[in-house]
C-alpha atoms as a PDB file:
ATOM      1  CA  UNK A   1      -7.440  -9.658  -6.405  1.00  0.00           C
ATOM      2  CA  UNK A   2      -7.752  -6.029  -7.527  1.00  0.00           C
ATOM      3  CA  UNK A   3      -5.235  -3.781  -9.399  1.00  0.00           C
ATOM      4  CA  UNK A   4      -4.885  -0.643  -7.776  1.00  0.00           C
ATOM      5  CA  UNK A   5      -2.003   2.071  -7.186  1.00  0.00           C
ATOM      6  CA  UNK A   6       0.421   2.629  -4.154  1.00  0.00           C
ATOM      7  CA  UNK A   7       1.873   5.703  -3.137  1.00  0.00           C
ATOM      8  CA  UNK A   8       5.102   6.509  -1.911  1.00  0.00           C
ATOM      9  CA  UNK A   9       5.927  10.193  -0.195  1.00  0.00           C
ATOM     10  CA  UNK A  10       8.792  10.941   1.130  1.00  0.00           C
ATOM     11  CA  UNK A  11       8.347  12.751   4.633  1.00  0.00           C
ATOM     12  CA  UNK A  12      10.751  14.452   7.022  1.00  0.00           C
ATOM     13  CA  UNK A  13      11.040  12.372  10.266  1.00  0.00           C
ATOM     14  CA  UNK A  14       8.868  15.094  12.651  1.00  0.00           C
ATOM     15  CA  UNK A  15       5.867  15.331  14.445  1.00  0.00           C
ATOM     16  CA  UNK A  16       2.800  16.146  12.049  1.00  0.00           C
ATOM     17  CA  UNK A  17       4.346  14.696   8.799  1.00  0.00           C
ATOM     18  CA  UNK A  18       2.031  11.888   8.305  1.00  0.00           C
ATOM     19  CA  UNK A  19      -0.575  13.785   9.851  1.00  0.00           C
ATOM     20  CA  UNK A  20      -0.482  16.556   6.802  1.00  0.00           C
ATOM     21  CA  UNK A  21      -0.923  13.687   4.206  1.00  0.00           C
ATOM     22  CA  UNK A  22      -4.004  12.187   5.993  1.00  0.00           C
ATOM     23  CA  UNK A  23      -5.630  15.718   6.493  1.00  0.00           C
ATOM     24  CA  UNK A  24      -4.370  16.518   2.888  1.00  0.00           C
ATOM     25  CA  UNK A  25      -6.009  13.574   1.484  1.00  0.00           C
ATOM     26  CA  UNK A  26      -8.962  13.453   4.062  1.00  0.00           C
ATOM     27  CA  UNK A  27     -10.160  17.428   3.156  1.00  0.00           C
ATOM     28  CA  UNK A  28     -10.218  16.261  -0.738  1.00  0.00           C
ATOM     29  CA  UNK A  29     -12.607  12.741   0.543  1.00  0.00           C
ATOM     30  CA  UNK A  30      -9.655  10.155  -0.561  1.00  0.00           C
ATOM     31  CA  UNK A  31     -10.429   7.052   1.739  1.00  0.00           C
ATOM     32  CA  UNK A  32      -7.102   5.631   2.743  1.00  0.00           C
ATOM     33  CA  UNK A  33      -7.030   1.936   2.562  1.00  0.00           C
ATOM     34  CA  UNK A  34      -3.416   0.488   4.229  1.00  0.00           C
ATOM     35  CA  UNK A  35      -0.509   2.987   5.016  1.00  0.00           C
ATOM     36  CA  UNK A  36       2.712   2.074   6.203  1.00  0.00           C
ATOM     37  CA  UNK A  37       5.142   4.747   7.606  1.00  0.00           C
ATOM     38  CA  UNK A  38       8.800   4.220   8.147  1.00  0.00           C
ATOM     39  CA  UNK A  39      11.887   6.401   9.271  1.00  0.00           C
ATOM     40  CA  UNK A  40      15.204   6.293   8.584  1.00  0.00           C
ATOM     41  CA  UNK A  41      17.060   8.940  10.411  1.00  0.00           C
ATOM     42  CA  UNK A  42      16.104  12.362   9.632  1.00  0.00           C
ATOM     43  CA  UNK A  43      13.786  11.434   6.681  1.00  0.00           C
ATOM     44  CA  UNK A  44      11.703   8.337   6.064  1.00  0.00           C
ATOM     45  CA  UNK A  45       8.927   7.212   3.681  1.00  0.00           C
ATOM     46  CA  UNK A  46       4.733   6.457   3.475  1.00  0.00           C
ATOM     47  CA  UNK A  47       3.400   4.120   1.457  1.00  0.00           C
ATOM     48  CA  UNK A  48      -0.453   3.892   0.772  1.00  0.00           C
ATOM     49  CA  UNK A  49      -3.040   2.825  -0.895  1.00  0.00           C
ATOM     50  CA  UNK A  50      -6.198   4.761  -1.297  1.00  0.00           C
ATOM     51  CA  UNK A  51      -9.631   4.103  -2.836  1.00  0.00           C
ATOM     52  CA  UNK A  52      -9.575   6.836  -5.547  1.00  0.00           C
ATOM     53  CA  UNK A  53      -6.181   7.360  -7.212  1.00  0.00           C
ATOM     54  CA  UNK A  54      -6.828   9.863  -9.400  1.00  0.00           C
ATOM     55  CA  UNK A  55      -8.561  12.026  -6.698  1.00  0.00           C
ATOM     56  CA  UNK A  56      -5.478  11.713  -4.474  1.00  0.00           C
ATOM     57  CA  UNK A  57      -2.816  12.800  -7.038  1.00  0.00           C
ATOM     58  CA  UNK A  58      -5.034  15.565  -7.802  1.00  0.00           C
ATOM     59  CA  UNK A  59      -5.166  16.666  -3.920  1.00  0.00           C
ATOM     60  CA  UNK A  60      -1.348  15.836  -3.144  1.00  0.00           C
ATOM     61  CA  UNK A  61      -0.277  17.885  -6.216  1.00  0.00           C
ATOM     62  CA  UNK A  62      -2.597  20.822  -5.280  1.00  0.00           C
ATOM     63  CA  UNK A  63      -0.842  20.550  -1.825  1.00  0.00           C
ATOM     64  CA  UNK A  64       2.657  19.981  -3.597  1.00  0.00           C
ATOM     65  CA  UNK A  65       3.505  16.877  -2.093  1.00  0.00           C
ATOM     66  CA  UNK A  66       5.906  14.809  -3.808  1.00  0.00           C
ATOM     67  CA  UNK A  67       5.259  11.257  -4.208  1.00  0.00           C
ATOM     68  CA  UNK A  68       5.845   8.180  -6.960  1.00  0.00           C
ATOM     69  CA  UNK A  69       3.838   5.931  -7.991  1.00  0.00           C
ATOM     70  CA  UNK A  70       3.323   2.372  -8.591  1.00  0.00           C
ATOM     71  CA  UNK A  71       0.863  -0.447  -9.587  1.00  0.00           C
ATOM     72  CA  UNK A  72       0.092  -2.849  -6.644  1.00  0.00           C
ATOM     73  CA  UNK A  73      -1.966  -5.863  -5.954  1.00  0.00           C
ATOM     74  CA  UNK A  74      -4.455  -5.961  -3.087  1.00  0.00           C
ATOM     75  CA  UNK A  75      -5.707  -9.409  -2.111  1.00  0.00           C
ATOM     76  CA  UNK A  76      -7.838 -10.513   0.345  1.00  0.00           C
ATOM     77  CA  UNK A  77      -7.374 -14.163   2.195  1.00  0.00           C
ATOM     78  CA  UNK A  78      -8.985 -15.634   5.198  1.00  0.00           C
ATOM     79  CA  UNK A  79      -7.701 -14.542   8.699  1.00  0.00           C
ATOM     80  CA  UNK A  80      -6.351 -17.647   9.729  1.00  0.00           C
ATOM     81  CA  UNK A  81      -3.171 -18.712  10.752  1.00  0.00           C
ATOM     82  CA  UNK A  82      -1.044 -19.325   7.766  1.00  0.00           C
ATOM     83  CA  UNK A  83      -3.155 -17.754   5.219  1.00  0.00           C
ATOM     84  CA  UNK A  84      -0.415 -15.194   4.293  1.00  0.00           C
ATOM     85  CA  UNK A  85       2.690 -17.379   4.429  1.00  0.00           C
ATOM     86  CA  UNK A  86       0.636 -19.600   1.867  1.00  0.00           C
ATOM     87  CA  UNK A  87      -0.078 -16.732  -0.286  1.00  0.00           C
ATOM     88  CA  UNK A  88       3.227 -15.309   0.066  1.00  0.00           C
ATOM     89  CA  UNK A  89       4.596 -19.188  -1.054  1.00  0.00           C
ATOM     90  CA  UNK A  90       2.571 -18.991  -4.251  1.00  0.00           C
ATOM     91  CA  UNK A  91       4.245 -15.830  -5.645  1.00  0.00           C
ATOM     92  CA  UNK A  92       7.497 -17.121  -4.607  1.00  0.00           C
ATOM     93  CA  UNK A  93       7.276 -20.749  -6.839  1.00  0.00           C
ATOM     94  CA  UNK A  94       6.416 -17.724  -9.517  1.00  0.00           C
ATOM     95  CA  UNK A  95       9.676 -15.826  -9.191  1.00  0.00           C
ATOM     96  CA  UNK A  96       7.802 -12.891  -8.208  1.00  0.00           C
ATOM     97  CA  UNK A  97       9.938 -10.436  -5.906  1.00  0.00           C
ATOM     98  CA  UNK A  98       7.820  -8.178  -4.187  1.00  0.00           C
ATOM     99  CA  UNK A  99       9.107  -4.683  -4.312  1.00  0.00           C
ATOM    100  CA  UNK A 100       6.937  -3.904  -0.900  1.00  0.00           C
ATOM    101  CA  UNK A 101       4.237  -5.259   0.743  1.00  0.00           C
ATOM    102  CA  UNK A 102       1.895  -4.467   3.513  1.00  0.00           C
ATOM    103  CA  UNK A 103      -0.588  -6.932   5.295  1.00  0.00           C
ATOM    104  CA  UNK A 104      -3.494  -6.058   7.851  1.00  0.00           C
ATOM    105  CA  UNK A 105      -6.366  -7.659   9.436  1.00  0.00           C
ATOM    106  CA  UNK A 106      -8.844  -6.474  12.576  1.00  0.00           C
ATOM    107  CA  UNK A 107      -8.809  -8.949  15.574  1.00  0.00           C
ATOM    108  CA  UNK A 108     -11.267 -11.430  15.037  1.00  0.00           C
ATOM    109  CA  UNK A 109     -12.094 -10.678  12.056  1.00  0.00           C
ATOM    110  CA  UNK A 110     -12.514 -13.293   8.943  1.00  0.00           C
ATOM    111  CA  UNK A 111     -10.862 -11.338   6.086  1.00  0.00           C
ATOM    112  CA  UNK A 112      -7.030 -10.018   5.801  1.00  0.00           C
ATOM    113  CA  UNK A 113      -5.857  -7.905   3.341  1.00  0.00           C
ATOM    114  CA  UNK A 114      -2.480  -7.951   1.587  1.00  0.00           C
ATOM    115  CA  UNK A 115      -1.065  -5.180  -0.982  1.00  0.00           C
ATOM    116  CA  UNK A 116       2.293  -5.655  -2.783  1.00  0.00           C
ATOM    117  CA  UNK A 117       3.981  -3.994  -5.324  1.00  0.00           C
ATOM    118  CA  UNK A 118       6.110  -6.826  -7.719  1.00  0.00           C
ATOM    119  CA  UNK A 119       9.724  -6.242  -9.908  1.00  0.00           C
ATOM    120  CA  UNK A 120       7.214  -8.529 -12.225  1.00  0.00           C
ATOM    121  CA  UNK A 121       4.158  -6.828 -12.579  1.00  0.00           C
ATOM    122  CA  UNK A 122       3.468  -9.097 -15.964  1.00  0.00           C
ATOM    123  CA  UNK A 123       3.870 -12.238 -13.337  1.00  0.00           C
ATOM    124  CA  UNK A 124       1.925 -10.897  -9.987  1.00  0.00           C
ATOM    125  CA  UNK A 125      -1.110  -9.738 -11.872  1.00  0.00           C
ATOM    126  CA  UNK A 126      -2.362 -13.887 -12.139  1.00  0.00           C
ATOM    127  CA  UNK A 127      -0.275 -14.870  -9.514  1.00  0.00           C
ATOM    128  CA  UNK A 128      -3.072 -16.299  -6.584  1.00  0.00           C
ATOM    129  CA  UNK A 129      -6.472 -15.089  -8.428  1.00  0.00           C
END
């Protein structure tokens, strides 16, 4: 398990929104490790989670994109039926209420990987290490 940051931007819901984040981020090299979009009428939100943090709040200020953000958890498990429901079980019997979470894995692949942000930071930081 690995500490790392998420980032949450809140877009207009039209064409190219996302795609200005990724090419903001891309043209400063920030890798972007999981990204979830979603939109909710005219507006919506993006979460991600990048491999440099500091290198993408430096590049979305410079662009003067507004964002928040928040400590996550990124954990990898096997990719196997069950895996995340059993990982997802062990924060629960910890009271730990996930604020968001985002799971991903490539087809036939051995390795998923799931990020969540926690209302109990304290808790999730030893919660399946």
């Amino acid at each position: 398990m690995a500490k790392t940051k998420q980032f949450t931007i809140p877009v207009e819901n039209q064409p190219g929104a996302v795609a200005k984040i990724a090419r903001t981020l891309g043209d400063a090299k920030v890798n972007i490790l999981a990204l979830l979009g979603t939109a909710e009428g005219t507006g919506g939100r993006v979460q991600l989670v990048v491999e440099d943090a500091r290198r993408a709040k430096k590049a979305l200020d410079a662009a003067r994109i507004a964002y928040d953000e928040l400590a996550a958890e990124e954990y990898e498990l096997s990719n196997k039926p069950g895996a995340l429901a059993d990982c997802l079980d062990t924060l629960k019997r910890r009271g730990i209420n996930l604020n968001s979470i985002c799971a991903a894995a490539a087809k036939g692949g051995k390795k998923a990987v799931v990020v969540y942000a926690a209302e109990a930071k304290e808790k999730a930081a030893t919660a399946i290490a």
